[in-house]
PDB file of N, CA and C in Angstrom:
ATOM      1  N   UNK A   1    -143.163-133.329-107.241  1.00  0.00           N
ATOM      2  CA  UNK A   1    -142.888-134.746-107.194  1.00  0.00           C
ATOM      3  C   UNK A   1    -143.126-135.400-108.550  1.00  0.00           C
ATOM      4  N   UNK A   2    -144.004-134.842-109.101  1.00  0.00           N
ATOM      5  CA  UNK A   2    -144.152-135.823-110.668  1.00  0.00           C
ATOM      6  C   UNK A   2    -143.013-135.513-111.200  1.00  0.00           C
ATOM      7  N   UNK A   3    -142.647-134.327-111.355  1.00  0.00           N
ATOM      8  CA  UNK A   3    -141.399-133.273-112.365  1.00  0.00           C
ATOM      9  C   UNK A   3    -140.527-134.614-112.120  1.00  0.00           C
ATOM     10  N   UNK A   4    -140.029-134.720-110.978  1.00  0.00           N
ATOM     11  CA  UNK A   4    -139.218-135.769-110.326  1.00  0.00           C
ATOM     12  C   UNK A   4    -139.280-137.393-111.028  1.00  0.00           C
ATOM     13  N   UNK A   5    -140.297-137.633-110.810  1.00  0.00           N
ATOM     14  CA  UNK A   5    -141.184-139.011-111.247  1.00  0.00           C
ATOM     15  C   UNK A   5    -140.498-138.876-112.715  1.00  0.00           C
ATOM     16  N   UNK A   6    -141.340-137.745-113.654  1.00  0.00           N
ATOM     17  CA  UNK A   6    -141.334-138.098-115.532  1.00  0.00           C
ATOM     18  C   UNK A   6    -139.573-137.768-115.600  1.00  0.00           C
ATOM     19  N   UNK A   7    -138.955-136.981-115.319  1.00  0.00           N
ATOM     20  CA  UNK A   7    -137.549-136.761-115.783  1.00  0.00           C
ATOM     21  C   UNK A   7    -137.186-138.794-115.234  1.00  0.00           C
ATOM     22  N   UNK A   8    -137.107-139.038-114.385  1.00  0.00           N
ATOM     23  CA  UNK A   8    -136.497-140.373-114.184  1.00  0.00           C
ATOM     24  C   UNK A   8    -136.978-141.499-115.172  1.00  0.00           C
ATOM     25  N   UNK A   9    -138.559-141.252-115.230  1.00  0.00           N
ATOM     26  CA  UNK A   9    -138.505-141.911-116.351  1.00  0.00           C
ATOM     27  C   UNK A   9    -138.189-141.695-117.676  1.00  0.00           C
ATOM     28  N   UNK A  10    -137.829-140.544-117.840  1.00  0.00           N
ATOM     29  CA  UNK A  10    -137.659-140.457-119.422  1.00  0.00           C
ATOM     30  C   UNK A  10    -135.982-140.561-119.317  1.00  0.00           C
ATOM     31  N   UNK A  11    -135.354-140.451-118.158  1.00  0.00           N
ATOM     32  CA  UNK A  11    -134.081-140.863-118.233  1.00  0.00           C
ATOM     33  C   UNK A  11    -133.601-142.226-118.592  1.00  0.00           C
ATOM     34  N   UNK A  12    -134.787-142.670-118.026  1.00  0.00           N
ATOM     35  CA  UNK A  12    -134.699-144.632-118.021  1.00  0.00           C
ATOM     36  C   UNK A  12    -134.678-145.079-119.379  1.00  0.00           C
ATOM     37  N   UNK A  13    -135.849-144.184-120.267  1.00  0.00           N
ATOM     38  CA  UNK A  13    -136.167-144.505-121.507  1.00  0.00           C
ATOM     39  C   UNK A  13    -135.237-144.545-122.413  1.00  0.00           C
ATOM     40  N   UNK A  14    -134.582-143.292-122.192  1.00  0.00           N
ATOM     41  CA  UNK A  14    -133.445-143.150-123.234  1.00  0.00           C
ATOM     42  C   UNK A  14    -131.726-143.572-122.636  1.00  0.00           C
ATOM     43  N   UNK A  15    -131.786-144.172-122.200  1.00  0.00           N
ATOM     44  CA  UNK A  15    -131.041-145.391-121.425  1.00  0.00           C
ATOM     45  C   UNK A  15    -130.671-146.568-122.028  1.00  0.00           C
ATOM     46  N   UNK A  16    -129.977-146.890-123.124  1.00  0.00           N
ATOM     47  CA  UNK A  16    -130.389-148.378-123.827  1.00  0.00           C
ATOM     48  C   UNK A  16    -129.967-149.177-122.184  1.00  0.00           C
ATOM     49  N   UNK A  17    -130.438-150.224-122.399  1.00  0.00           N
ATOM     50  CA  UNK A  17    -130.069-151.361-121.091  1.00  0.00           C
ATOM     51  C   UNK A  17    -129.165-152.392-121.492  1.00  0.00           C
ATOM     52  N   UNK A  18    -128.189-152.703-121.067  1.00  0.00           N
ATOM     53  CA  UNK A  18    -126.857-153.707-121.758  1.00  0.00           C
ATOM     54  C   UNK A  18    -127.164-154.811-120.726  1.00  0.00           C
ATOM     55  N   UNK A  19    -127.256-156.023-121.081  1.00  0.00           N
ATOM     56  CA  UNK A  19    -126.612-157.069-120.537  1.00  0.00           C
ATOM     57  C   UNK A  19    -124.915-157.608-120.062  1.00  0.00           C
ATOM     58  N   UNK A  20    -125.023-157.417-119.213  1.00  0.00           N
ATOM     59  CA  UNK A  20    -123.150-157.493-119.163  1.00  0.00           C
ATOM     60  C   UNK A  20    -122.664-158.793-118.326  1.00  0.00           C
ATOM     61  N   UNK A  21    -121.883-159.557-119.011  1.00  0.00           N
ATOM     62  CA  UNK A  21    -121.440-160.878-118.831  1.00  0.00           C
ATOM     63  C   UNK A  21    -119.983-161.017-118.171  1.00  0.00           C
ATOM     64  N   UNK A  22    -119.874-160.690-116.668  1.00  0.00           N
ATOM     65  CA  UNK A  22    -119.078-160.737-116.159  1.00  0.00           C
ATOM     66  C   UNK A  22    -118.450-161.504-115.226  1.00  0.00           C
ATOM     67  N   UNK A  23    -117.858-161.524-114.385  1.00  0.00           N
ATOM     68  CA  UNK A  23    -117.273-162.698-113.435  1.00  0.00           C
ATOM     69  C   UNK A  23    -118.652-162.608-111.829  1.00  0.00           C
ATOM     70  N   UNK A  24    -119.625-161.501-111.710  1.00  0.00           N
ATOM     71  CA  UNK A  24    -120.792-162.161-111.030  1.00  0.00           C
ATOM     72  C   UNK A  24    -121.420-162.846-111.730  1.00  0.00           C
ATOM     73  N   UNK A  25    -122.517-163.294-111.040  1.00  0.00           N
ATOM     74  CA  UNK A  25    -123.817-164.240-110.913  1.00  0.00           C
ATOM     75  C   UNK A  25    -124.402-164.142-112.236  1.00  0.00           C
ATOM     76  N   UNK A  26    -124.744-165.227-112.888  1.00  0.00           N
ATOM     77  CA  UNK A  26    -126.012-164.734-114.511  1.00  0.00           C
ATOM     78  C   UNK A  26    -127.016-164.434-113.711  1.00  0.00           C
ATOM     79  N   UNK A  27    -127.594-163.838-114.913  1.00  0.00           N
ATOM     80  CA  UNK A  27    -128.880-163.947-114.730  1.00  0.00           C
ATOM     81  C   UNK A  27    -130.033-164.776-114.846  1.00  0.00           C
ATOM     82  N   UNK A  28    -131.219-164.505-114.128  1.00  0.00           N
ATOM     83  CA  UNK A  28    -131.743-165.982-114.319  1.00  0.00           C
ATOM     84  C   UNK A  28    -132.189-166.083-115.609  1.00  0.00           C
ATOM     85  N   UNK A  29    -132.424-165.096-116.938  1.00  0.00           N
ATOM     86  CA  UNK A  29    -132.558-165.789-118.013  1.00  0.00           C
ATOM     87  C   UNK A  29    -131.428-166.780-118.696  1.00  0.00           C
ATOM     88  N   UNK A  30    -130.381-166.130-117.922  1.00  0.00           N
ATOM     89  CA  UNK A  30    -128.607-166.794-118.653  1.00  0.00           C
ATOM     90  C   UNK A  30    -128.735-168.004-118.298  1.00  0.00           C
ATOM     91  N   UNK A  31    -129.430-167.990-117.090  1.00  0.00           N
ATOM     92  CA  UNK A  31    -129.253-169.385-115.981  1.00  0.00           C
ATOM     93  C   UNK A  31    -130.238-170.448-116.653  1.00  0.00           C
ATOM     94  N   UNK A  32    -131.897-169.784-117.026  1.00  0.00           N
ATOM     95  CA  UNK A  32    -132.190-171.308-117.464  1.00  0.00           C
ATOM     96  C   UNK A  32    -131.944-171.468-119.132  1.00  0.00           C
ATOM     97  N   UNK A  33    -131.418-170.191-119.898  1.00  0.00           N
ATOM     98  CA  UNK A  33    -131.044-171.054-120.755  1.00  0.00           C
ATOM     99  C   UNK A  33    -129.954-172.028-121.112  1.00  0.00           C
ATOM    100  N   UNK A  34    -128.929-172.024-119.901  1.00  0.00           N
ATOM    101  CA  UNK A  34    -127.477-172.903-119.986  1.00  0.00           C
ATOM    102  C   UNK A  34    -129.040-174.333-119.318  1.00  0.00           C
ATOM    103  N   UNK A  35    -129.499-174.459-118.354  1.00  0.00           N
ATOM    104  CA  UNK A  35    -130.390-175.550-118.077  1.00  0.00           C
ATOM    105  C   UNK A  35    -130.944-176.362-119.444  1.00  0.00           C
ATOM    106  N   UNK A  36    -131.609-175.223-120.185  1.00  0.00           N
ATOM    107  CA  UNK A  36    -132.904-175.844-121.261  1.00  0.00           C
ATOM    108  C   UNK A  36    -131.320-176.424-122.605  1.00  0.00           C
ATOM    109  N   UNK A  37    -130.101-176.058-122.290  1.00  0.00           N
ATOM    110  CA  UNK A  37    -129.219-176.776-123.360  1.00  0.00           C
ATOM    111  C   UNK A  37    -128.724-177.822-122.971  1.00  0.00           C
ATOM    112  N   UNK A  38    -128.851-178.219-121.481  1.00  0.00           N
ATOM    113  CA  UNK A  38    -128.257-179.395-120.998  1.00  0.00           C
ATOM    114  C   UNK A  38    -127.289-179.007-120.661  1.00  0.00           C
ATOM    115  N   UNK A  39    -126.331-177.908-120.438  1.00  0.00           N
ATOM    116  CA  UNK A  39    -125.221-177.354-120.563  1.00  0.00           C
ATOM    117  C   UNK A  39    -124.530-178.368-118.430  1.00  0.00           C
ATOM    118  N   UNK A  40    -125.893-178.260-117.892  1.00  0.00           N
ATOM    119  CA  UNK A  40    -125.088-178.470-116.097  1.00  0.00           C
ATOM    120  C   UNK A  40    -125.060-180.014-116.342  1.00  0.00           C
ATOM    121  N   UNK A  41    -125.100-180.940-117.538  1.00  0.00           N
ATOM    122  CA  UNK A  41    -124.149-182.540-117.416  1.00  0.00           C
ATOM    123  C   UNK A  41    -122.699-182.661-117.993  1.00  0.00           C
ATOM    124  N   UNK A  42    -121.920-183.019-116.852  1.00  0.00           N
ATOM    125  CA  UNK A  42    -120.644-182.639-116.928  1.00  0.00           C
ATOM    126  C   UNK A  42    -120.190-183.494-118.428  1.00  0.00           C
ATOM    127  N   UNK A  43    -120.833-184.142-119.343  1.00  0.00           N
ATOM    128  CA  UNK A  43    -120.770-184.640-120.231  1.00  0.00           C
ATOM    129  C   UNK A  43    -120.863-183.573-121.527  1.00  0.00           C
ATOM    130  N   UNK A  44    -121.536-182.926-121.321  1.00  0.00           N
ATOM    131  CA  UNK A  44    -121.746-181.784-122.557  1.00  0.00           C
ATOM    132  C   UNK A  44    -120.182-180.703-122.465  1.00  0.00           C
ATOM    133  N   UNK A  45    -120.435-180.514-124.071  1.00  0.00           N
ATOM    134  CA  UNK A  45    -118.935-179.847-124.226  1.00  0.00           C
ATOM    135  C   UNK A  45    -119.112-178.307-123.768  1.00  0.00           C
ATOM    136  N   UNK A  46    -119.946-177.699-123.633  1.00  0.00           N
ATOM    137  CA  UNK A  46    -119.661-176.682-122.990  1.00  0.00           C
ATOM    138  C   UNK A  46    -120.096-176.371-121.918  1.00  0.00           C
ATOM    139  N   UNK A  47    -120.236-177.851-120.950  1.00  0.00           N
ATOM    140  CA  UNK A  47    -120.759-177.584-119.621  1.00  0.00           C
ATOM    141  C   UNK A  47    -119.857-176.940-118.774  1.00  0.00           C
ATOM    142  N   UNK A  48    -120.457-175.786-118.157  1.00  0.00           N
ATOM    143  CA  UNK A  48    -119.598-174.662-116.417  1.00  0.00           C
ATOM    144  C   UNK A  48    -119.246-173.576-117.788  1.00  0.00           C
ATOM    145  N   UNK A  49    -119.759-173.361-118.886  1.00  0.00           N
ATOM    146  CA  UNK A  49    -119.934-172.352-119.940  1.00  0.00           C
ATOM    147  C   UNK A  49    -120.998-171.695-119.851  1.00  0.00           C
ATOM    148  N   UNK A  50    -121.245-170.374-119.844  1.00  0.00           N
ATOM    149  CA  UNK A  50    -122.196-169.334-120.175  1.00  0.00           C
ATOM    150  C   UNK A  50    -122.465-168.304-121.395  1.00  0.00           C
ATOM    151  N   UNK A  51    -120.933-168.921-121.948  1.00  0.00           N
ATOM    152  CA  UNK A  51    -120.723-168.493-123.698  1.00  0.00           C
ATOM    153  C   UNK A  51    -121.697-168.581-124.575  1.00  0.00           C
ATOM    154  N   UNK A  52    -122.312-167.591-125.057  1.00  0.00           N
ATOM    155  CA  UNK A  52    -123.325-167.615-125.673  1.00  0.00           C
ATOM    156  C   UNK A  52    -124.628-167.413-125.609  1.00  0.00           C
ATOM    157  N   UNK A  53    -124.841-167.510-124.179  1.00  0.00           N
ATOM    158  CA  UNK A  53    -126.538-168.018-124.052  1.00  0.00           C
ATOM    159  C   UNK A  53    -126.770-166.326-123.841  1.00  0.00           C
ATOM    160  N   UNK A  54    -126.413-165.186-123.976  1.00  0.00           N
ATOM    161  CA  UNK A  54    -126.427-164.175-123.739  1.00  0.00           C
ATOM    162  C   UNK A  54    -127.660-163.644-124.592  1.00  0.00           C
ATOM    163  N   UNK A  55    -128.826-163.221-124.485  1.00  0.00           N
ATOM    164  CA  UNK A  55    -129.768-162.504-125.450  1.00  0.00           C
ATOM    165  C   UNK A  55    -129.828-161.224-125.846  1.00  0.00           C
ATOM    166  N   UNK A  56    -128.412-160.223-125.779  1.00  0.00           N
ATOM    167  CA  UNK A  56    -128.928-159.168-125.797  1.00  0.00           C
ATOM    168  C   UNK A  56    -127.290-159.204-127.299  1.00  0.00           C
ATOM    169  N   UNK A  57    -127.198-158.076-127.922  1.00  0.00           N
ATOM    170  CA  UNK A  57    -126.916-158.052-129.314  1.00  0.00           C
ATOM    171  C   UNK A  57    -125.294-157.822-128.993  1.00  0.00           C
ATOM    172  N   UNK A  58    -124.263-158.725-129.822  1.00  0.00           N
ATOM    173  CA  UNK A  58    -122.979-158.990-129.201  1.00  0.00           C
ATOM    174  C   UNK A  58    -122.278-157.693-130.170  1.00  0.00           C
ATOM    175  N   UNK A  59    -121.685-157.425-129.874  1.00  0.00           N
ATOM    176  CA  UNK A  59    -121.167-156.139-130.634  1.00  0.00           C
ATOM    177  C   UNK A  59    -119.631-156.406-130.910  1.00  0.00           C
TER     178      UNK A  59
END
């Protein structure tokens, strides 16, 4: 059972993890940073936008 256990984790490790910005749900970091920009007053120019607020490295 460990054998089991360390291979998964070392699978995980060497795994980079992508953020992927697709037609589901953000995530809740995506989510409060469109909040902390003001982005949900239908007055702001890129409000119902999620362009950008992405934290992981755009390639």
């Amino acid at each position: 059972m460990k054998l089991f256990s360390a291979l998964a984790a070392l699978s995980l490790m060497s795994t980079p993890a992508q953020a992927v910005m697709g037609p589901k749900a953000p995530s809740l970091l995506v989510e409060k940073l469109y909040y902390a920009e003001g982005r949900q007053h239908p007055d702001h120019p890129l409000h119902g936008s999620f362009s950008g607020l992405s934290c992981g490295s755009d390639s």
